[in-house]
C-alpha atoms as a PDB file:
ATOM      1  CA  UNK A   1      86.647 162.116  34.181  1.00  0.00           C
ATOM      2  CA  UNK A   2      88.164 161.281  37.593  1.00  0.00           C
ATOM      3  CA  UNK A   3      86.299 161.467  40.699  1.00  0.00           C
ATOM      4  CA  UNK A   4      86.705 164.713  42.620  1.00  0.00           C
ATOM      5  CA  UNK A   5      85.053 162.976  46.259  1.00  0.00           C
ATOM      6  CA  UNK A   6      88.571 161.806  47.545  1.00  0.00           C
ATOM      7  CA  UNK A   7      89.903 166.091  47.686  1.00  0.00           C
ATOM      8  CA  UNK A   8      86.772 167.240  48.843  1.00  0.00           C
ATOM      9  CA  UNK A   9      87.047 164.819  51.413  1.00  0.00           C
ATOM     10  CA  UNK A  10      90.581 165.773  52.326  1.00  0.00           C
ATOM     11  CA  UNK A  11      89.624 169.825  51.977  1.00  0.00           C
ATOM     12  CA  UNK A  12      86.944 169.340  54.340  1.00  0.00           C
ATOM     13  CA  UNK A  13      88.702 166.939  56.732  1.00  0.00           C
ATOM     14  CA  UNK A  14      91.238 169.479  57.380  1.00  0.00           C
ATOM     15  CA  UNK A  15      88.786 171.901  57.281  1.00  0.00           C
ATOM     16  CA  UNK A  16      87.743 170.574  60.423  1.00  0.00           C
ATOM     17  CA  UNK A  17      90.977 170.112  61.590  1.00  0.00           C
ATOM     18  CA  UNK A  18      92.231 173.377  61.276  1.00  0.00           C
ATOM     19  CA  UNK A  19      88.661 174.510  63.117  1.00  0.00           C
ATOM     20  CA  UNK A  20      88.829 171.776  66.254  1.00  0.00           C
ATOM     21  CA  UNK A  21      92.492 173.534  66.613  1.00  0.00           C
ATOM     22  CA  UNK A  22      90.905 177.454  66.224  1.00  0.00           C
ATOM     23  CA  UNK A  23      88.575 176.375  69.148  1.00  0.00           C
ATOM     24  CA  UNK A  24      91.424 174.527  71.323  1.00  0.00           C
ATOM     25  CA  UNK A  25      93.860 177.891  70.989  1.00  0.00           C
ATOM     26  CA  UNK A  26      90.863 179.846  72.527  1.00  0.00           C
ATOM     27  CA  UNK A  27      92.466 180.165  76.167  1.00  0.00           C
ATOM     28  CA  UNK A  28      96.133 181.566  73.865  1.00  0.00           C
ATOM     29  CA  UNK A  29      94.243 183.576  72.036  1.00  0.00           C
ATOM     30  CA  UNK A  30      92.434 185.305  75.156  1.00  0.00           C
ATOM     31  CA  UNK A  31      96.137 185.300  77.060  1.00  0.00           C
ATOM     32  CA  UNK A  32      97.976 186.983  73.949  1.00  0.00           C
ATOM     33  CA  UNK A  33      95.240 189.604  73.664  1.00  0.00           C
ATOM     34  CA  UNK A  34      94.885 189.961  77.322  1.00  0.00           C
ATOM     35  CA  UNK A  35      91.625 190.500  77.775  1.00  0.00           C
ATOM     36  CA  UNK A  36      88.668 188.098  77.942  1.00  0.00           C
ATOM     37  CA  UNK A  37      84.969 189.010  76.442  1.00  0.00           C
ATOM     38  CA  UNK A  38      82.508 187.691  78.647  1.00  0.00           C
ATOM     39  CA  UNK A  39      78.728 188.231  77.680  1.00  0.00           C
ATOM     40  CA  UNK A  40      76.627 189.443  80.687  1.00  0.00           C
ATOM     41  CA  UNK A  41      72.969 190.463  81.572  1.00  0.00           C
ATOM     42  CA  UNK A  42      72.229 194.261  81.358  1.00  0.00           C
ATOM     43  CA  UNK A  43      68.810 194.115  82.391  1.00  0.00           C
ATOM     44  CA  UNK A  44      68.201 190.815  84.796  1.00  0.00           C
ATOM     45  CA  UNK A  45      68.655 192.283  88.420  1.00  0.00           C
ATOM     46  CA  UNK A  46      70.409 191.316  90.763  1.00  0.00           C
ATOM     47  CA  UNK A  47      72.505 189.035  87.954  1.00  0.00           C
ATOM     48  CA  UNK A  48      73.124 192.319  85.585  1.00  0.00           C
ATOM     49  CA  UNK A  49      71.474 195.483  85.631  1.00  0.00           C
ATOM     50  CA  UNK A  50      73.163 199.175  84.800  1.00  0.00           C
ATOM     51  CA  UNK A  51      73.755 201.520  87.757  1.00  0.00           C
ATOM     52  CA  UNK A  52      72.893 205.027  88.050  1.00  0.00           C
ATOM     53  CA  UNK A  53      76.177 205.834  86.807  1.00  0.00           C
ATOM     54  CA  UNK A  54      75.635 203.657  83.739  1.00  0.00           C
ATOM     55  CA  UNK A  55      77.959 200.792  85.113  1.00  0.00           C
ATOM     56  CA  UNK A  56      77.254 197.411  84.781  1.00  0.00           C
ATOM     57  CA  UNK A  57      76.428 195.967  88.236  1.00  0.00           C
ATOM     58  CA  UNK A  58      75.398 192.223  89.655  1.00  0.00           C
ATOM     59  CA  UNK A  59      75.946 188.924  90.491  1.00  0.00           C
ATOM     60  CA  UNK A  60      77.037 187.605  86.745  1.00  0.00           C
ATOM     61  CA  UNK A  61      79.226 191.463  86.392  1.00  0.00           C
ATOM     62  CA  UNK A  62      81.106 190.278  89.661  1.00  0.00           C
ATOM     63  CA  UNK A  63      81.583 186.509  88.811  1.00  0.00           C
ATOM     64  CA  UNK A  64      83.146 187.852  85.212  1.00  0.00           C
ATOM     65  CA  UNK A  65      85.338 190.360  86.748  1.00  0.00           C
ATOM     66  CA  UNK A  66      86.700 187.753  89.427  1.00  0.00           C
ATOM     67  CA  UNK A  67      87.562 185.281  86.518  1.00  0.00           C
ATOM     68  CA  UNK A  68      89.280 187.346  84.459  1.00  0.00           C
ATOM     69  CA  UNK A  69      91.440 188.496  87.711  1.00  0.00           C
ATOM     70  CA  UNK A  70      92.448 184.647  88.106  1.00  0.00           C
ATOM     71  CA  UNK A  71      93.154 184.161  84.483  1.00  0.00           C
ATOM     72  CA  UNK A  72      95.321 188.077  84.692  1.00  0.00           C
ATOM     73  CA  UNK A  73      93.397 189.521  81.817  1.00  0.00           C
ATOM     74  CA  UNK A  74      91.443 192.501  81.561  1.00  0.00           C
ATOM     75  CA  UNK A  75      87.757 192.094  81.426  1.00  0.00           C
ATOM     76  CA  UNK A  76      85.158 192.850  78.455  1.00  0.00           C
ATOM     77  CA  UNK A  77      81.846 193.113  79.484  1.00  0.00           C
ATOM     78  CA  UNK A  78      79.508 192.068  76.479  1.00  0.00           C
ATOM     79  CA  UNK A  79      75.676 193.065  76.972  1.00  0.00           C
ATOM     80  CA  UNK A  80      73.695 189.649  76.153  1.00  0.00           C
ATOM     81  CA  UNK A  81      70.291 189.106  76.219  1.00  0.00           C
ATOM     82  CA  UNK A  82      68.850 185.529  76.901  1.00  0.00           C
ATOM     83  CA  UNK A  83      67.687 184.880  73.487  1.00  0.00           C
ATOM     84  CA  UNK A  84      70.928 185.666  71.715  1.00  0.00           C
ATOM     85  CA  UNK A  85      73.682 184.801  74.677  1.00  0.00           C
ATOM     86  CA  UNK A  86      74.554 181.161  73.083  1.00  0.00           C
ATOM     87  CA  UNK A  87      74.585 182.879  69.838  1.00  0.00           C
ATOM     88  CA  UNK A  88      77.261 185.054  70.434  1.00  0.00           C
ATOM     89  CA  UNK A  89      79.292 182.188  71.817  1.00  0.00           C
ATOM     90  CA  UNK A  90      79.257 180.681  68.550  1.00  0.00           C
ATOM     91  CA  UNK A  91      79.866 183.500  66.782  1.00  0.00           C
ATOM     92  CA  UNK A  92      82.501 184.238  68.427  1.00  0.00           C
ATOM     93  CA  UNK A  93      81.683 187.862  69.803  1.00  0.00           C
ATOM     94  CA  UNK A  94      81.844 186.702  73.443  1.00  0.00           C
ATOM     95  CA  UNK A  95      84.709 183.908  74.519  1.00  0.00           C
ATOM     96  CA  UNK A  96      82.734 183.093  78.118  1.00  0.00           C
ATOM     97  CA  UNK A  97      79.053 183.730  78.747  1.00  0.00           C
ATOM     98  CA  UNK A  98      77.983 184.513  82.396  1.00  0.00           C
ATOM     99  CA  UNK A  99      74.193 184.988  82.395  1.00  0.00           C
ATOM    100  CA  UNK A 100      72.149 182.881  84.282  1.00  0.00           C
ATOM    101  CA  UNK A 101      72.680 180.180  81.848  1.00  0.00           C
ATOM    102  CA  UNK A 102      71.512 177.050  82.969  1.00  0.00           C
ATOM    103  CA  UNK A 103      72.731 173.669  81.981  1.00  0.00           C
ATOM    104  CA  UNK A 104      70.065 171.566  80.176  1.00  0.00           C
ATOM    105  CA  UNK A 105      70.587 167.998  77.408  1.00  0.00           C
ATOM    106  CA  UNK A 106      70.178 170.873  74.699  1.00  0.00           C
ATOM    107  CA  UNK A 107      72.176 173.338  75.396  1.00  0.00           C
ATOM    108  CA  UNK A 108      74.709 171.109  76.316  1.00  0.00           C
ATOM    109  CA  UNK A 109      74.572 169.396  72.611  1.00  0.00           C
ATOM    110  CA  UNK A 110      76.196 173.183  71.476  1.00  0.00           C
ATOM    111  CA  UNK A 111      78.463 174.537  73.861  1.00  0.00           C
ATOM    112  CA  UNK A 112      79.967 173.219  77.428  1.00  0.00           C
ATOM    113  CA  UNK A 113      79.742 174.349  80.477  1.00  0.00           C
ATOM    114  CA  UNK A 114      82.192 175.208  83.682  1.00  0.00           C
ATOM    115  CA  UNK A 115      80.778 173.948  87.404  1.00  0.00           C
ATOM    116  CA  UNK A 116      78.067 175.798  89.317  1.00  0.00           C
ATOM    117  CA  UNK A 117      78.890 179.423  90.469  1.00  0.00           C
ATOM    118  CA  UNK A 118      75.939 180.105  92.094  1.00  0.00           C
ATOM    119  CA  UNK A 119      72.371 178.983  92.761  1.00  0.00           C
ATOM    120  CA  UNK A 120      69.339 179.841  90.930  1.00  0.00           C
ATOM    121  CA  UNK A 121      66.706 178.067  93.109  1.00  0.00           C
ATOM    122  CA  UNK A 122      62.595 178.483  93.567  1.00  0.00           C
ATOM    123  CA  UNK A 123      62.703 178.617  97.419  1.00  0.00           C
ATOM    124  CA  UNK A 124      59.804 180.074 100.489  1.00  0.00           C
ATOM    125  CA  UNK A 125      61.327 183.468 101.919  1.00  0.00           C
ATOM    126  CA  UNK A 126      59.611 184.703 104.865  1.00  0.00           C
ATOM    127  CA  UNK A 127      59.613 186.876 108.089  1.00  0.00           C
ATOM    128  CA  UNK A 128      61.996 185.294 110.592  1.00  0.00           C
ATOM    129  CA  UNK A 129      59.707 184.844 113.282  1.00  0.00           C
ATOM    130  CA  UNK A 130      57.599 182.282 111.221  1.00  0.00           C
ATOM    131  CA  UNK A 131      58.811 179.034 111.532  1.00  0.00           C
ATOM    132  CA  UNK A 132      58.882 177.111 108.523  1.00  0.00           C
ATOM    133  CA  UNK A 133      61.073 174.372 107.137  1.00  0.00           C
ATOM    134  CA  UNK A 134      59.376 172.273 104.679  1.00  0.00           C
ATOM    135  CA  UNK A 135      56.243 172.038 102.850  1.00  0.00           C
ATOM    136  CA  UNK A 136      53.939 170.687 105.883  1.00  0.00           C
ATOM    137  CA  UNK A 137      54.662 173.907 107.865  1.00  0.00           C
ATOM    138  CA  UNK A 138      52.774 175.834 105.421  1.00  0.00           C
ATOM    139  CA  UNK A 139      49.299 174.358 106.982  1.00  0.00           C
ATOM    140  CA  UNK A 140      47.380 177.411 108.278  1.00  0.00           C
ATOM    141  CA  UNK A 141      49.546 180.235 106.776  1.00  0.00           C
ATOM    142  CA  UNK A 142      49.419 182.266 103.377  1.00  0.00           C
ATOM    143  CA  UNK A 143      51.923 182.011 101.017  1.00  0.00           C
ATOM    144  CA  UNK A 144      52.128 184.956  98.017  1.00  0.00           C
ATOM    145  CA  UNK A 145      53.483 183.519  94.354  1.00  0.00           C
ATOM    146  CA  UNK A 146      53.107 185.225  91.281  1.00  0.00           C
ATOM    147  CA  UNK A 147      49.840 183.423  89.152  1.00  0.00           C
ATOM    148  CA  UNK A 148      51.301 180.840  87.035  1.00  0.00           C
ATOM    149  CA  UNK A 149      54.802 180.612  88.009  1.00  0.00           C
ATOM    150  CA  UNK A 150      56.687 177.804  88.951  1.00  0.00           C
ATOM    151  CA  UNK A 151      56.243 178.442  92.188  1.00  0.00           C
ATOM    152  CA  UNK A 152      52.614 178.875  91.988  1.00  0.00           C
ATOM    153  CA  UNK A 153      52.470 174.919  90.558  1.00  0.00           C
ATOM    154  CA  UNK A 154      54.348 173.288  92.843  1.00  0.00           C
ATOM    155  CA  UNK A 155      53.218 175.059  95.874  1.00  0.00           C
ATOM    156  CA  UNK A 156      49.734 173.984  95.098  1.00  0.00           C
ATOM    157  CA  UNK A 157      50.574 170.664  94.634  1.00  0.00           C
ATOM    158  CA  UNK A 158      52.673 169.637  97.839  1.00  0.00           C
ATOM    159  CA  UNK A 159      51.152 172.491  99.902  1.00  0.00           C
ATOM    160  CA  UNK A 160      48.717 171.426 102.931  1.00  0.00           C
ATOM    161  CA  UNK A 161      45.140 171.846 101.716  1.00  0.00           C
ATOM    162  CA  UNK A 162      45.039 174.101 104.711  1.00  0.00           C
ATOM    163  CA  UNK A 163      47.654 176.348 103.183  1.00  0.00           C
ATOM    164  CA  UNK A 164      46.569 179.838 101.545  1.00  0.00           C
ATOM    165  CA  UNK A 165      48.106 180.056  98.133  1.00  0.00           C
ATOM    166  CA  UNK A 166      47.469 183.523  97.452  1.00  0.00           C
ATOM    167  CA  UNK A 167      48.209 184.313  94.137  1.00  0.00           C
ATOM    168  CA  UNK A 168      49.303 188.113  92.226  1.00  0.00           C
ATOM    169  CA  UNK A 169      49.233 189.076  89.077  1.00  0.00           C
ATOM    170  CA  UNK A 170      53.262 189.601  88.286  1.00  0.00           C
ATOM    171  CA  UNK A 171      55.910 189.375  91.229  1.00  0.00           C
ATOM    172  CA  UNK A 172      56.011 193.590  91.763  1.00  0.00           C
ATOM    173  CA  UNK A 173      52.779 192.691  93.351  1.00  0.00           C
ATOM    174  CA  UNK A 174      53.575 190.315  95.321  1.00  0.00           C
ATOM    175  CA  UNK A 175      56.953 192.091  96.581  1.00  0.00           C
ATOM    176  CA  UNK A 176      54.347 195.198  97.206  1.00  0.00           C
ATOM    177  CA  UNK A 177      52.480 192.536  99.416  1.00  0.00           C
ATOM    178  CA  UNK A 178      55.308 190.882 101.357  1.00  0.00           C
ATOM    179  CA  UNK A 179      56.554 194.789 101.812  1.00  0.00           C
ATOM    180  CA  UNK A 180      53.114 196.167 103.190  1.00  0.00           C
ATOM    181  CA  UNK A 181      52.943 193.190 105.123  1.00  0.00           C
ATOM    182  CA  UNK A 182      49.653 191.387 103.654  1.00  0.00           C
ATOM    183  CA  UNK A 183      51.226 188.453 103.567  1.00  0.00           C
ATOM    184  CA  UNK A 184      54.218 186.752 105.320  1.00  0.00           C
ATOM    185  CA  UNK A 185      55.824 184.174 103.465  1.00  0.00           C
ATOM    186  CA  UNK A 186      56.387 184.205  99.322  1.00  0.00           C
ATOM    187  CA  UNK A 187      57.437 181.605  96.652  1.00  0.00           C
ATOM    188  CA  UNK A 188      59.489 182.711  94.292  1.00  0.00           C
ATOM    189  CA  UNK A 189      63.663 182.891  92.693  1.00  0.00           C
ATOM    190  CA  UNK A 190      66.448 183.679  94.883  1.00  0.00           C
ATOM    191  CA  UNK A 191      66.955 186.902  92.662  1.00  0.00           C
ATOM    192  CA  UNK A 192      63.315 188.171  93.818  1.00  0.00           C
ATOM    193  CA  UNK A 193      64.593 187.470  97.386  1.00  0.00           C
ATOM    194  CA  UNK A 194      67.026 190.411  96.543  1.00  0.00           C
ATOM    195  CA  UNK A 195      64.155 192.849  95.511  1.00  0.00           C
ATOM    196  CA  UNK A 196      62.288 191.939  98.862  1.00  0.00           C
ATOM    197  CA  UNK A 197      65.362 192.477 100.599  1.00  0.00           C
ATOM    198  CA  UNK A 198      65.853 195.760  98.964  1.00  0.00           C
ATOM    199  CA  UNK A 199      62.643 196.719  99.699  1.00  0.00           C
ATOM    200  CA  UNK A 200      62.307 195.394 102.948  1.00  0.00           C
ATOM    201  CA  UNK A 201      65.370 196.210 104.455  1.00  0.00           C
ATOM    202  CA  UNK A 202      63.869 196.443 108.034  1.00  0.00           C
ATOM    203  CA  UNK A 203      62.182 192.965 107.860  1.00  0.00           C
ATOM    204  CA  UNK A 204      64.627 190.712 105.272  1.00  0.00           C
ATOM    205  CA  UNK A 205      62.902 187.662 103.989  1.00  0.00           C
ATOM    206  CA  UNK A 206      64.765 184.347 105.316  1.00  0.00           C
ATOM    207  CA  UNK A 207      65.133 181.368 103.110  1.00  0.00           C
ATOM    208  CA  UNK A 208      62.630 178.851 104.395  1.00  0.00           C
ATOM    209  CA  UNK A 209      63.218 175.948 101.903  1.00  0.00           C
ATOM    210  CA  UNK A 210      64.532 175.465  98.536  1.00  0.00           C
ATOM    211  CA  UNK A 211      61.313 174.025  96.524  1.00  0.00           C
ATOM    212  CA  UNK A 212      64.078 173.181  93.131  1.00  0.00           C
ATOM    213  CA  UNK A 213      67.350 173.459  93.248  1.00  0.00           C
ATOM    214  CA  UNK A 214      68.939 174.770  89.914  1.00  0.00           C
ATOM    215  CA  UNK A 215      72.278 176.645  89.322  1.00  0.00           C
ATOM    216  CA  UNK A 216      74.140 179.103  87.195  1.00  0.00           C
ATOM    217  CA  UNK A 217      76.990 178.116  84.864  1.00  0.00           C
ATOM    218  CA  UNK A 218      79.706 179.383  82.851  1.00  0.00           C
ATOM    219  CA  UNK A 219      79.139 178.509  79.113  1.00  0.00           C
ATOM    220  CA  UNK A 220      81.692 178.330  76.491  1.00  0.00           C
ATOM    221  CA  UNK A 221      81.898 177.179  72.820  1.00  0.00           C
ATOM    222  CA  UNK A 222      83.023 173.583  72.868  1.00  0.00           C
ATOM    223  CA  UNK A 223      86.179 171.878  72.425  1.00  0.00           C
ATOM    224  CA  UNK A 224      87.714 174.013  74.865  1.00  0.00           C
ATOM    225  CA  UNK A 225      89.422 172.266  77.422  1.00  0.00           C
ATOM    226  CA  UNK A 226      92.314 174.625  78.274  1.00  0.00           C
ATOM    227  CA  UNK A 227      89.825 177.024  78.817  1.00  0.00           C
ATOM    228  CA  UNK A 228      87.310 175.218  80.611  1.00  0.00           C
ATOM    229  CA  UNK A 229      89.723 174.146  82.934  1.00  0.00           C
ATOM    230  CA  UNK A 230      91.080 177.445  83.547  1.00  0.00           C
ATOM    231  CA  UNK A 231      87.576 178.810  84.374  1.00  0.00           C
ATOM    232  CA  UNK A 232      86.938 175.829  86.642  1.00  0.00           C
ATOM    233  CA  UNK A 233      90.101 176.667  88.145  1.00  0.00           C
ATOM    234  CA  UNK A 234      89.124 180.441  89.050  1.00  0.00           C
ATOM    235  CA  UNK A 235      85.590 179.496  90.590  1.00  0.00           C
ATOM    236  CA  UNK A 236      87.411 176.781  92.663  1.00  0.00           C
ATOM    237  CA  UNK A 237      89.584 179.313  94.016  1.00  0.00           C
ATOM    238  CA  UNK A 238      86.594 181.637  94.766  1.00  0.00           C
ATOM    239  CA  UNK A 239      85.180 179.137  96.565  1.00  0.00           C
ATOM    240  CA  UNK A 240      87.678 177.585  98.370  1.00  0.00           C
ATOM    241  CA  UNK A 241      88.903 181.096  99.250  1.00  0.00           C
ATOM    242  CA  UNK A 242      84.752 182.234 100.572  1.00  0.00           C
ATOM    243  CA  UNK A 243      84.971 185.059  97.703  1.00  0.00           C
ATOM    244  CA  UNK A 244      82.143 183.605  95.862  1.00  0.00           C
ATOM    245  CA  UNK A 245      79.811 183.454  98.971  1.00  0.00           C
ATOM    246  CA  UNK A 246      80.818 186.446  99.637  1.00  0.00           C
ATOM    247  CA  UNK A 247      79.460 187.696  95.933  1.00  0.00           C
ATOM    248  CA  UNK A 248      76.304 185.741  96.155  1.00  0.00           C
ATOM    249  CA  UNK A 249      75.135 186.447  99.601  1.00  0.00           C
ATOM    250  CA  UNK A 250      75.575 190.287  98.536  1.00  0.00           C
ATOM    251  CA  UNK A 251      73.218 190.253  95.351  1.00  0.00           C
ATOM    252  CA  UNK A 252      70.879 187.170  96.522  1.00  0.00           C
ATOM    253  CA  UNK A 253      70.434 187.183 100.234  1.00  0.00           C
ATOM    254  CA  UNK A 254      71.332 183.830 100.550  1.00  0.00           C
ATOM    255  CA  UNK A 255      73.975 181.861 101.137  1.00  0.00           C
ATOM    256  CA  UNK A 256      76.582 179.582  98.570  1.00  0.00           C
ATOM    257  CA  UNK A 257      74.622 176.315  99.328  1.00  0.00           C
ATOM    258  CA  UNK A 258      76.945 174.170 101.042  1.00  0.00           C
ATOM    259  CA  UNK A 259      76.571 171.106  97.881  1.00  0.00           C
ATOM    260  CA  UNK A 260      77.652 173.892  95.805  1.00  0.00           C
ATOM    261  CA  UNK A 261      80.172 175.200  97.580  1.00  0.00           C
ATOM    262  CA  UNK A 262      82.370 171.925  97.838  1.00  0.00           C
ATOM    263  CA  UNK A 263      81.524 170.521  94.171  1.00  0.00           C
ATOM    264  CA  UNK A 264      84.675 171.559  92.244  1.00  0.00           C
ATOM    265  CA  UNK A 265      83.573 169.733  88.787  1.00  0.00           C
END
């Protein structure tokens, strides 16, 4: 009886042929449709939230809209959450995914990603009038973090030991506490610097220092190019052209950091 390995080898070389050239048509495929589905956060404010009119709104709704201007297709906003956002990548029920998706060794092992579009650092907001620029200007002052957060580690390890960390239960807490004015200076996300901003619109929390810098990114299935480059192409545009720091200082409070904003890779 003869040996069947050689086909089966064949089939399922071409197999993956024919799939490798699915994936590299995905940019044709969005252009001859002409429209590009682009999963989103529906419930992650300021990044994605639903208006009172039931409309989409934030950060990630505005970066998706903008690319799919620069690429002239209509836009398909695709509800994501973050435990299923990759997923529907793969599956092929989104074509981009803009939702606070970070770059990390594992994710990247599954799907690529475009440059930075916008920050998504754990910084010190405070009042203006307290001057504070780095982690030895905390001696003598209170700063609020929520318990256990990322925030709430590092500022107790490279605060002064004559710095206050006072600590609240969740960060609606400690926004209630910047807001009433118990304390003066918090460490938390950019995106709760919106909240406080929000909330506090007669005494706006100023970005102190960034305690780690992290970023947002574009992800996409791999094997991509055309499309990754045309997505790198569109944020390069936004932020050559100040559109982008235009869209983050609206839903963060904080300025396109200037690294970011001239790193076009």
């Amino acid at each position: 009886m003869k040996s069947v390995k050689p086909v089966l080898v064949l089939a399922l070389g071409l197999m993956s042929a024919v799939s490798a050239q699915s994936r590299a048509d995905a940019l044709a495929d969005i252009q001859k449709a002409g429209v590009v589905r682009i999963g989103v956060p529906q419930d992650f404010a300021p990044f994605g939230s639903v208006n009172t009119d039931l409309q989409l709104q934030g950060l990630d709704i505005d970066v998706a809209k903008l690319i799919a201007k620069n690429m002239g297709v209509k836009v398909q906003l695709v509800p994501v959450a973050s435990a299923n956002r990759i997923a529907y990548l793969q599956t092929h029920k989104a074509d981009l995914v803009i939702s606070t998706l970070g770059k990390s060794a594992e994710r990247e092992k599954v799907i690529d990603f475009s440059q930075a579009y916008a920050p998504y650092n754990n910084s010190v907001f405070g009042v203006a009038s307290v001057p504070v620029s780095g982690p030895a200007d905390l001696a003598g002052k209170v700063v609020g973090v929520a318990r256990g957060t990322f925030q709430d580690i590092q500022l107790t390890e490279t605060a002064p030991k004559t710095a206050t960390i006072k600590r609240y239960e969740d960060n609606n807490a400690m926004i209630s506490a910047y807001v009433s004015g118990q304390v003066q200076l918090v460490g938390t996300g950019d995106f709760v610097a919106y909240a406080l901003a929000e909330k506090a619109p007669g005494n706006k929390p100023v970005l102190k220092y960034i305690i780690h810098e992290s970023s947002c990114s574009v992800g996409l299935n791999k094997n991509e190019a055309a499309l990754l480059a045309k997505v790198n192409d569109a944020i390069t545009a936004a932020k050559k052209s100040g559109e982008l720091n235009t869209i983050v200082k609206k839903w963060l409070n904080v300025p396109l950091p200037q690294k970011m904003a001239t790193t076009f890779q």
